[in-house]
C-alpha atoms as a PDB file:
ATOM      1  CA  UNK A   1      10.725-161.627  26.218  1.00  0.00           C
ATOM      2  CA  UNK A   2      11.010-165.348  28.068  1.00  0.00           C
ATOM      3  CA  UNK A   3      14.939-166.321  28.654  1.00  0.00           C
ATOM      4  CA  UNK A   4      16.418-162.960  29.411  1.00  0.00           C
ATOM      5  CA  UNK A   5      17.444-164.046  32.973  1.00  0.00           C
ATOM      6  CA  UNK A   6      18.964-160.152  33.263  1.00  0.00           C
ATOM      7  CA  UNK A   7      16.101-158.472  31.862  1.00  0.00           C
ATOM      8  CA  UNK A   8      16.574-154.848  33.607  1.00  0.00           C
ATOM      9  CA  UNK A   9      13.897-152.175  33.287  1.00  0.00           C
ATOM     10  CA  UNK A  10      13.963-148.782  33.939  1.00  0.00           C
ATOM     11  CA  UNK A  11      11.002-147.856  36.648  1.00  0.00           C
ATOM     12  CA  UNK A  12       8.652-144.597  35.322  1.00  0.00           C
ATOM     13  CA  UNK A  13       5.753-143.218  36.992  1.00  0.00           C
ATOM     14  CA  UNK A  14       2.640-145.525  35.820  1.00  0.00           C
ATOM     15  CA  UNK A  15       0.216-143.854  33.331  1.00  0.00           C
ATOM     16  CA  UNK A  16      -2.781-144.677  31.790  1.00  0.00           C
ATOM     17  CA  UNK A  17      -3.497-145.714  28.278  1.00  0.00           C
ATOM     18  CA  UNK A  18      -4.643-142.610  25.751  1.00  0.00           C
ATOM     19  CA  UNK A  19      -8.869-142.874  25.383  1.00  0.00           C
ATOM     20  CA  UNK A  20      -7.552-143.102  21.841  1.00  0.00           C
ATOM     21  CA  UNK A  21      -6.775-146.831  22.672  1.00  0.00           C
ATOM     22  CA  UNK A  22     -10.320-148.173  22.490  1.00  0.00           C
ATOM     23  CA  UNK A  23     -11.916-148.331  18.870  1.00  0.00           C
ATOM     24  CA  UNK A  24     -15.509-149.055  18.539  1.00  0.00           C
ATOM     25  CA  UNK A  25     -16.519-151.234  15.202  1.00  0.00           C
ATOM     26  CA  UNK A  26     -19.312-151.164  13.280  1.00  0.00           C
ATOM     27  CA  UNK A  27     -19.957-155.130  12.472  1.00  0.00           C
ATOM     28  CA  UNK A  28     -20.400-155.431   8.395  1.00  0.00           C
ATOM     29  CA  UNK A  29     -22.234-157.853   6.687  1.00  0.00           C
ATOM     30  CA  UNK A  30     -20.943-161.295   6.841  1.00  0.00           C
ATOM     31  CA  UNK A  31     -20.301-162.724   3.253  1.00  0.00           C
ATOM     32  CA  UNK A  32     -18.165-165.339   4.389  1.00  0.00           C
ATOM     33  CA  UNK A  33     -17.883-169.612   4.412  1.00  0.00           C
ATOM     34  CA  UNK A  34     -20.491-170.961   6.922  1.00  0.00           C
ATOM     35  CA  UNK A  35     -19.123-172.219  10.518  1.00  0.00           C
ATOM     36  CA  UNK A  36     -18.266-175.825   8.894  1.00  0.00           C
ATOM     37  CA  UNK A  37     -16.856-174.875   5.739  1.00  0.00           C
ATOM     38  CA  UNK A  38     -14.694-172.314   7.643  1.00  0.00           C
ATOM     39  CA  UNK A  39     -13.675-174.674  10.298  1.00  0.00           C
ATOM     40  CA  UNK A  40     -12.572-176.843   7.564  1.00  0.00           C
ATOM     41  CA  UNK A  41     -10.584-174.028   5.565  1.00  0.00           C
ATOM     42  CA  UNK A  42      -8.824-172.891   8.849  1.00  0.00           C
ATOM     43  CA  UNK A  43      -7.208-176.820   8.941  1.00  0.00           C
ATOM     44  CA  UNK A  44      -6.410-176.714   5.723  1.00  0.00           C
ATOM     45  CA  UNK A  45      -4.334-174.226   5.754  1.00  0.00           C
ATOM     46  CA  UNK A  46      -2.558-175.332   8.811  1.00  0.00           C
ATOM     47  CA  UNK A  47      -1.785-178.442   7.458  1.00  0.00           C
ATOM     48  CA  UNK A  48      -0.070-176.464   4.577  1.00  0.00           C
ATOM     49  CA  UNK A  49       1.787-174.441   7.030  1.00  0.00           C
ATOM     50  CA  UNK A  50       3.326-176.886   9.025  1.00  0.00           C
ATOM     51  CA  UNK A  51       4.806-178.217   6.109  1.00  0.00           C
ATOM     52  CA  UNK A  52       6.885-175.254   4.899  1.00  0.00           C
ATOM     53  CA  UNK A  53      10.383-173.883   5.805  1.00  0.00           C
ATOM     54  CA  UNK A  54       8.482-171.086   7.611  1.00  0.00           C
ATOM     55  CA  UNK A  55       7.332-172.672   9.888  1.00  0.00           C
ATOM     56  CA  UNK A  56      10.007-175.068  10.708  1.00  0.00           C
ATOM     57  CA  UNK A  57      12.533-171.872  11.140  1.00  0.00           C
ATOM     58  CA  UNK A  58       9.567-170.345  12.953  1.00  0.00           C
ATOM     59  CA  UNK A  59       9.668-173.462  15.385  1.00  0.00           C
ATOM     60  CA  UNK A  60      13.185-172.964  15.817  1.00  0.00           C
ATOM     61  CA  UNK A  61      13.610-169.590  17.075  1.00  0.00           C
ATOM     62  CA  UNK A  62      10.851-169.893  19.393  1.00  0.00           C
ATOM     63  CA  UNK A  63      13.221-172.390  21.204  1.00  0.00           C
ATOM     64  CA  UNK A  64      15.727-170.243  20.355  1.00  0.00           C
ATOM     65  CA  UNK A  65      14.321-167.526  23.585  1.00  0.00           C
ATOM     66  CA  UNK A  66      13.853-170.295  25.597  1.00  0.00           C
ATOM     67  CA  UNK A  67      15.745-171.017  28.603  1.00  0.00           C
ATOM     68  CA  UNK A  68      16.296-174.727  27.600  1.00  0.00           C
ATOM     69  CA  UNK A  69      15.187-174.696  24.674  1.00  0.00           C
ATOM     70  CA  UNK A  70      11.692-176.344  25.403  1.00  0.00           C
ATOM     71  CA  UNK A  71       8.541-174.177  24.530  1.00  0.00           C
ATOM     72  CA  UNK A  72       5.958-173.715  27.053  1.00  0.00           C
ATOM     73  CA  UNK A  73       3.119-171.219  27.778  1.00  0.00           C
ATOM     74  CA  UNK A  74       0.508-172.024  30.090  1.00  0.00           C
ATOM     75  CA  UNK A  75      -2.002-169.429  28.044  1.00  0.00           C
ATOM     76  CA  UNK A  76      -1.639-167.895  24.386  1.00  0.00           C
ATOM     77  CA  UNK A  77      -3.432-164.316  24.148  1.00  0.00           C
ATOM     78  CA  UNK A  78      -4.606-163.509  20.249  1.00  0.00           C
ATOM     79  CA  UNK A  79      -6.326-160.481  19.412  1.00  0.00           C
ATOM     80  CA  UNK A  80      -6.880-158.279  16.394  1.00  0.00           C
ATOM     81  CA  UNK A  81      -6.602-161.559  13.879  1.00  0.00           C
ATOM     82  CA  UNK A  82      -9.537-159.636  11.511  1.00  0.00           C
ATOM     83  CA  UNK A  83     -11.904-161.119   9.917  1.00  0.00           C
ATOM     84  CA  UNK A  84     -10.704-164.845   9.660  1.00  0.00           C
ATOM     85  CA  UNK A  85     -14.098-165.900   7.496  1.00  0.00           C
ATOM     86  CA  UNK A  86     -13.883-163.232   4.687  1.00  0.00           C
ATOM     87  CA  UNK A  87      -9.611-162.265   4.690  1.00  0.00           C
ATOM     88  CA  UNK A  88      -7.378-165.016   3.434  1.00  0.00           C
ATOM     89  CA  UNK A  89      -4.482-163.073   5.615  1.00  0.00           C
ATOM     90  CA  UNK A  90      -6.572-163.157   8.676  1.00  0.00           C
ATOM     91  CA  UNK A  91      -7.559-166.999   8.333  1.00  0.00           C
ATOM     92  CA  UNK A  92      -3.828-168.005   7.433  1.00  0.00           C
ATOM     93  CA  UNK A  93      -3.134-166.341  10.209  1.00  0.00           C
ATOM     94  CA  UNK A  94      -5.247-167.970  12.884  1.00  0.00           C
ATOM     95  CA  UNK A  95      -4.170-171.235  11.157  1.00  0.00           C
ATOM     96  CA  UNK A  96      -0.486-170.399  12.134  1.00  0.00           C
ATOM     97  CA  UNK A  97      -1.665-170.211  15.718  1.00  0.00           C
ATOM     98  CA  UNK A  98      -3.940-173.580  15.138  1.00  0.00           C
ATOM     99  CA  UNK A  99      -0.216-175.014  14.549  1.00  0.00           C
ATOM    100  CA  UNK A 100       1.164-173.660  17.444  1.00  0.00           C
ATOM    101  CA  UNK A 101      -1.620-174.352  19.700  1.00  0.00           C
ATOM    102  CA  UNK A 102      -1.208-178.041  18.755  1.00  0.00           C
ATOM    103  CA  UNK A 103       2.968-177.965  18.602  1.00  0.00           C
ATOM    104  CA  UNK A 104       2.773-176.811  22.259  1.00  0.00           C
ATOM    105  CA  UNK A 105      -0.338-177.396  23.724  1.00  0.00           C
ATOM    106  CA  UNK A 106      -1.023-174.713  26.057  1.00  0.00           C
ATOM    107  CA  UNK A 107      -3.630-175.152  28.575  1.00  0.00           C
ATOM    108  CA  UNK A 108      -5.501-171.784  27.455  1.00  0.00           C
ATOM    109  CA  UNK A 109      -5.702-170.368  24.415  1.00  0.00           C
ATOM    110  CA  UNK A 110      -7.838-167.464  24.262  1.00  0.00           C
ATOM    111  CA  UNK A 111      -8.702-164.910  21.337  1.00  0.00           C
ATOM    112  CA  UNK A 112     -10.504-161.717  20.830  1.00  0.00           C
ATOM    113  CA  UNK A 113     -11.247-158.891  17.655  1.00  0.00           C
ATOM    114  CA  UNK A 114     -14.436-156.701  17.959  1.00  0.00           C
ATOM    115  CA  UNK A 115     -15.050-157.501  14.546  1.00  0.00           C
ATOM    116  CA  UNK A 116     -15.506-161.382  14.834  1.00  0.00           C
ATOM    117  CA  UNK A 117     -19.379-162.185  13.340  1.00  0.00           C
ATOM    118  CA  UNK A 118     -21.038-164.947  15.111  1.00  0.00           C
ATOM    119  CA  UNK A 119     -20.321-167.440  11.811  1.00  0.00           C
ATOM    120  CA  UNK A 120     -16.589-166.606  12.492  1.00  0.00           C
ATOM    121  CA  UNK A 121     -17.153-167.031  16.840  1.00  0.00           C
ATOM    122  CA  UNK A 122     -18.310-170.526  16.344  1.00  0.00           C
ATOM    123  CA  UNK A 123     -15.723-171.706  13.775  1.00  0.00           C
ATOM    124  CA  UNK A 124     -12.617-170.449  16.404  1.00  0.00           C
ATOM    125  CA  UNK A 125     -14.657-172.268  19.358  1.00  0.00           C
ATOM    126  CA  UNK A 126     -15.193-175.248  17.211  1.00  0.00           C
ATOM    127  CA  UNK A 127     -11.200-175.491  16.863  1.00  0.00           C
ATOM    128  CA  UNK A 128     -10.636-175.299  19.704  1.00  0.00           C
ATOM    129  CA  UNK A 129      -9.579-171.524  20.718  1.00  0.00           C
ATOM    130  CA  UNK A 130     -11.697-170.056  24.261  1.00  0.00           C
ATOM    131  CA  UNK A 131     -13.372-166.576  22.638  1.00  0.00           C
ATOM    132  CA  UNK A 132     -13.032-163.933  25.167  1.00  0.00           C
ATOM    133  CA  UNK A 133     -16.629-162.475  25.672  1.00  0.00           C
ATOM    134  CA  UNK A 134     -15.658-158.848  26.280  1.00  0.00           C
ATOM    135  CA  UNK A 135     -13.529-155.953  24.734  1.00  0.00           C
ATOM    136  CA  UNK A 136     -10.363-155.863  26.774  1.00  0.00           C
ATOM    137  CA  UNK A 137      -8.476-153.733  24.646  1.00  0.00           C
ATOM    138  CA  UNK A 138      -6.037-156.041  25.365  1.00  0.00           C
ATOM    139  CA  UNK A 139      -5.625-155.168  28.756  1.00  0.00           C
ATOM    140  CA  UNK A 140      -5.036-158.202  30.195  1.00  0.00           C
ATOM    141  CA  UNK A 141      -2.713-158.870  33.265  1.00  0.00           C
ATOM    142  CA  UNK A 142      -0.701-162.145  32.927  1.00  0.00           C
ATOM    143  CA  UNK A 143       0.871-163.840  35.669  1.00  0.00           C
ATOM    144  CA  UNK A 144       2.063-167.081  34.196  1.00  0.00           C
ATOM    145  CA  UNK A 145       3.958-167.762  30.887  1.00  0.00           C
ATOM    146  CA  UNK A 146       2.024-165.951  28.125  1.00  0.00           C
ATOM    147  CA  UNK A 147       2.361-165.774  24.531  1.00  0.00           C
ATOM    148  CA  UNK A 148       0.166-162.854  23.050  1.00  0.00           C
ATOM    149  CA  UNK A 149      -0.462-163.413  19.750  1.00  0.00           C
ATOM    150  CA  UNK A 150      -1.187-160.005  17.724  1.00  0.00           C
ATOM    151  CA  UNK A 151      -0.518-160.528  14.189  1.00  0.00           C
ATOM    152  CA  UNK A 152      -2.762-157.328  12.900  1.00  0.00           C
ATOM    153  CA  UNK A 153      -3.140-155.025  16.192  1.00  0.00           C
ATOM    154  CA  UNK A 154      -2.228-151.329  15.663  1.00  0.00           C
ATOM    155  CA  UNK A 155       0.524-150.088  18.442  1.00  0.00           C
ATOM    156  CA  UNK A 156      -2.689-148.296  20.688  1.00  0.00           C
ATOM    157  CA  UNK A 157      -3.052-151.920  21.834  1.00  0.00           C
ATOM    158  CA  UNK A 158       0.324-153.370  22.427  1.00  0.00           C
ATOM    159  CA  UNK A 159       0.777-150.075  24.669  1.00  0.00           C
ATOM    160  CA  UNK A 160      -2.388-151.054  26.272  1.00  0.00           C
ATOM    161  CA  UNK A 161      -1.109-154.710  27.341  1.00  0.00           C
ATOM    162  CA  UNK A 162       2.283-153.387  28.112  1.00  0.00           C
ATOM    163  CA  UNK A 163       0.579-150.930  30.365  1.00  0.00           C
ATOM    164  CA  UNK A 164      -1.389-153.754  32.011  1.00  0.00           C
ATOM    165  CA  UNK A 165       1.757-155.576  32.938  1.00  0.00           C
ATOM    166  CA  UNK A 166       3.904-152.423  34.078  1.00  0.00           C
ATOM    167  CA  UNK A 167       5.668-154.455  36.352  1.00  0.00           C
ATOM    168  CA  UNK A 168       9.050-156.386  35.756  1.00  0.00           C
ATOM    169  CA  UNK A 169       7.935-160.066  36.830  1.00  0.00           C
ATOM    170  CA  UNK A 170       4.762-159.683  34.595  1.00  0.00           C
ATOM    171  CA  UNK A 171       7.068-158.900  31.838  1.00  0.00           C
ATOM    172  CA  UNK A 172       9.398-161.465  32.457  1.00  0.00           C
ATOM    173  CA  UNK A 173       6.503-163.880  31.786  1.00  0.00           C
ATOM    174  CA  UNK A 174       5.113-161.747  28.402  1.00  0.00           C
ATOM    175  CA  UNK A 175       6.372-162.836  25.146  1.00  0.00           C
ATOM    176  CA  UNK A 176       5.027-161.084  21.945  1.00  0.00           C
ATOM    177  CA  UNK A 177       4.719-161.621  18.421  1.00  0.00           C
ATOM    178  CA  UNK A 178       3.796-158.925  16.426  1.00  0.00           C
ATOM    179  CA  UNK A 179       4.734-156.118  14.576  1.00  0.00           C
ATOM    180  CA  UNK A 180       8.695-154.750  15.744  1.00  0.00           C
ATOM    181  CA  UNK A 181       8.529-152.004  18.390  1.00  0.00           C
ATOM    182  CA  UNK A 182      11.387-150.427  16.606  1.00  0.00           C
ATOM    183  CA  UNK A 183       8.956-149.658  13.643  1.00  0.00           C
ATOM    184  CA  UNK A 184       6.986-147.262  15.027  1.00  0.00           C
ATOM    185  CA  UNK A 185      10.019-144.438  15.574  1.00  0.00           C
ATOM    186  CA  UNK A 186      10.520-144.216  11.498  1.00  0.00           C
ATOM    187  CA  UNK A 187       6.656-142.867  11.562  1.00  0.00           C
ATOM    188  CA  UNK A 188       6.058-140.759  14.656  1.00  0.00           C
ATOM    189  CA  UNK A 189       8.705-138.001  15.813  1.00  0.00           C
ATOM    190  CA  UNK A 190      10.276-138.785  18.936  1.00  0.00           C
ATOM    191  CA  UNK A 191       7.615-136.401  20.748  1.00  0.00           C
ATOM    192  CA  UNK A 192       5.005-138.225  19.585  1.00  0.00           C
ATOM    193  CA  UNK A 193       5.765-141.355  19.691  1.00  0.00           C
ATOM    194  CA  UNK A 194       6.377-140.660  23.919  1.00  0.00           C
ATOM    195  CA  UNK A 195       2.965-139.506  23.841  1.00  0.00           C
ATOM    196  CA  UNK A 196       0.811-141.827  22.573  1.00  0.00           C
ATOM    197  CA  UNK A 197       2.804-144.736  23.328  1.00  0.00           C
ATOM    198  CA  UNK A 198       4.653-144.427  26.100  1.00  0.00           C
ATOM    199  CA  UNK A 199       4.811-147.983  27.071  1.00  0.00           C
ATOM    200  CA  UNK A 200       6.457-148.941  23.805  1.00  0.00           C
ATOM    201  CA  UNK A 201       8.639-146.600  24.083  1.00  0.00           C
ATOM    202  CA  UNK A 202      10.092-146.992  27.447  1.00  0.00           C
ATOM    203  CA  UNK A 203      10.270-151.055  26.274  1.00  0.00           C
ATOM    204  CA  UNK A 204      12.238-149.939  23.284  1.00  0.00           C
ATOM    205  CA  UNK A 205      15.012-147.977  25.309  1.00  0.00           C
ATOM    206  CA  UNK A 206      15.296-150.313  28.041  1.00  0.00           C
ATOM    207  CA  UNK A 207      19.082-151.904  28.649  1.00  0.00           C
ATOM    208  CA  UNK A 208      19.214-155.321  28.800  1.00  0.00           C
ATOM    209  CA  UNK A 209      22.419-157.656  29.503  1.00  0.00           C
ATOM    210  CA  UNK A 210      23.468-160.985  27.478  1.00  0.00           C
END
């Protein structure tokens, strides 16, 4: 996370993601709201966010991690939001990041699910939000400040963007929100759980200094 000025990590051999970290989708019929109506929905609902004790706490301990308190990314990273036309929790969702986009205005924001239809594609671009055109599997390097944004990703893919920023000043600059690391070690034994995702893991147990 941003603001840990002491942030210490302990160095391990680099490894690869598991092949088990790309999942291929079979795209399902869209029975969704058409590209307008969606866009429309998606604004909605951020307007009702932004008005709720949520989100003003939410705002709050984002500055919380900062180093002056002042929020700043110069790209936001979203993937795995489902299917935001046709899953109410997947379009209040991508309205929560609507809100954020326009609280702090970062110069990229870019998002990604293999299981966006084109109705859904247009409606995100119409807002606003820069559709990445490939899979990454969320391996993406970042090299400025990042948020990544991965409200519904399974732990194969937060491994995968922690392995693509193995490196303690691409950290530095990675801030996450998404499900707690910390979660994972009540479901997997301790074997397991080094296994398939190492890079979580090694996160998890690193020291770190107030």
């Amino acid at each position: 996370n941003r603001g840990m000025e002491e942030f210490e990590i302990v160095k391990y051999r680099r490894r690869k993601p598991t092949k088990r970290a790309i999942i291929k989708h079979t795209p399902a019929e869209y029975t969704g709201a058409p590209t307008n109506e969606l866009c429309q929905k998606i604004k909605l609902a951020k307007g009702h966010i932004c008005k709720t004790p949520f989100y003003v706490q939410f705002l709050r301990q984002m500055e919380s991690i900062c180093n002056d308190g002042r929020v700043y990314f110069s790209e936001v990273l979203c993937y795995g939001i489902g299917h935001v036309g046709m899953c109410q929790s997947a379009l209040h969702q991508v309205a929560l990041l609507l809100a954020m986009v326009e609280e702090w205005k970062p110069p990229h924001t870019w998002i990604f699910d293999p299981v966006l239809q084109p109705e859904e594609t247009r409606a995100l671009e119409a807002i606003g939000l820069e559709v990445i055109p490939k899979n990454e599997a969320c391996r993406r390097t970042v090299e400025t400040e990042t948020l990544a944004y991965m409200p519904h990703c399974g732990r194969a893919m937060y491994n995968n963007l922690l392995w693509a920023n193995w490196d303690k000043e691409n950290l530095r600059h990675l801030t996450i929100i998404g499900n707690a690391f910390s979660s994972y070690t009540t479901r997997l034994t301790t074997k397991q759980f080094q296994e398939e995702s190492w890079y979580i893991s090694a996160v998890s147990s690193c020291p770190t200094k107030s």
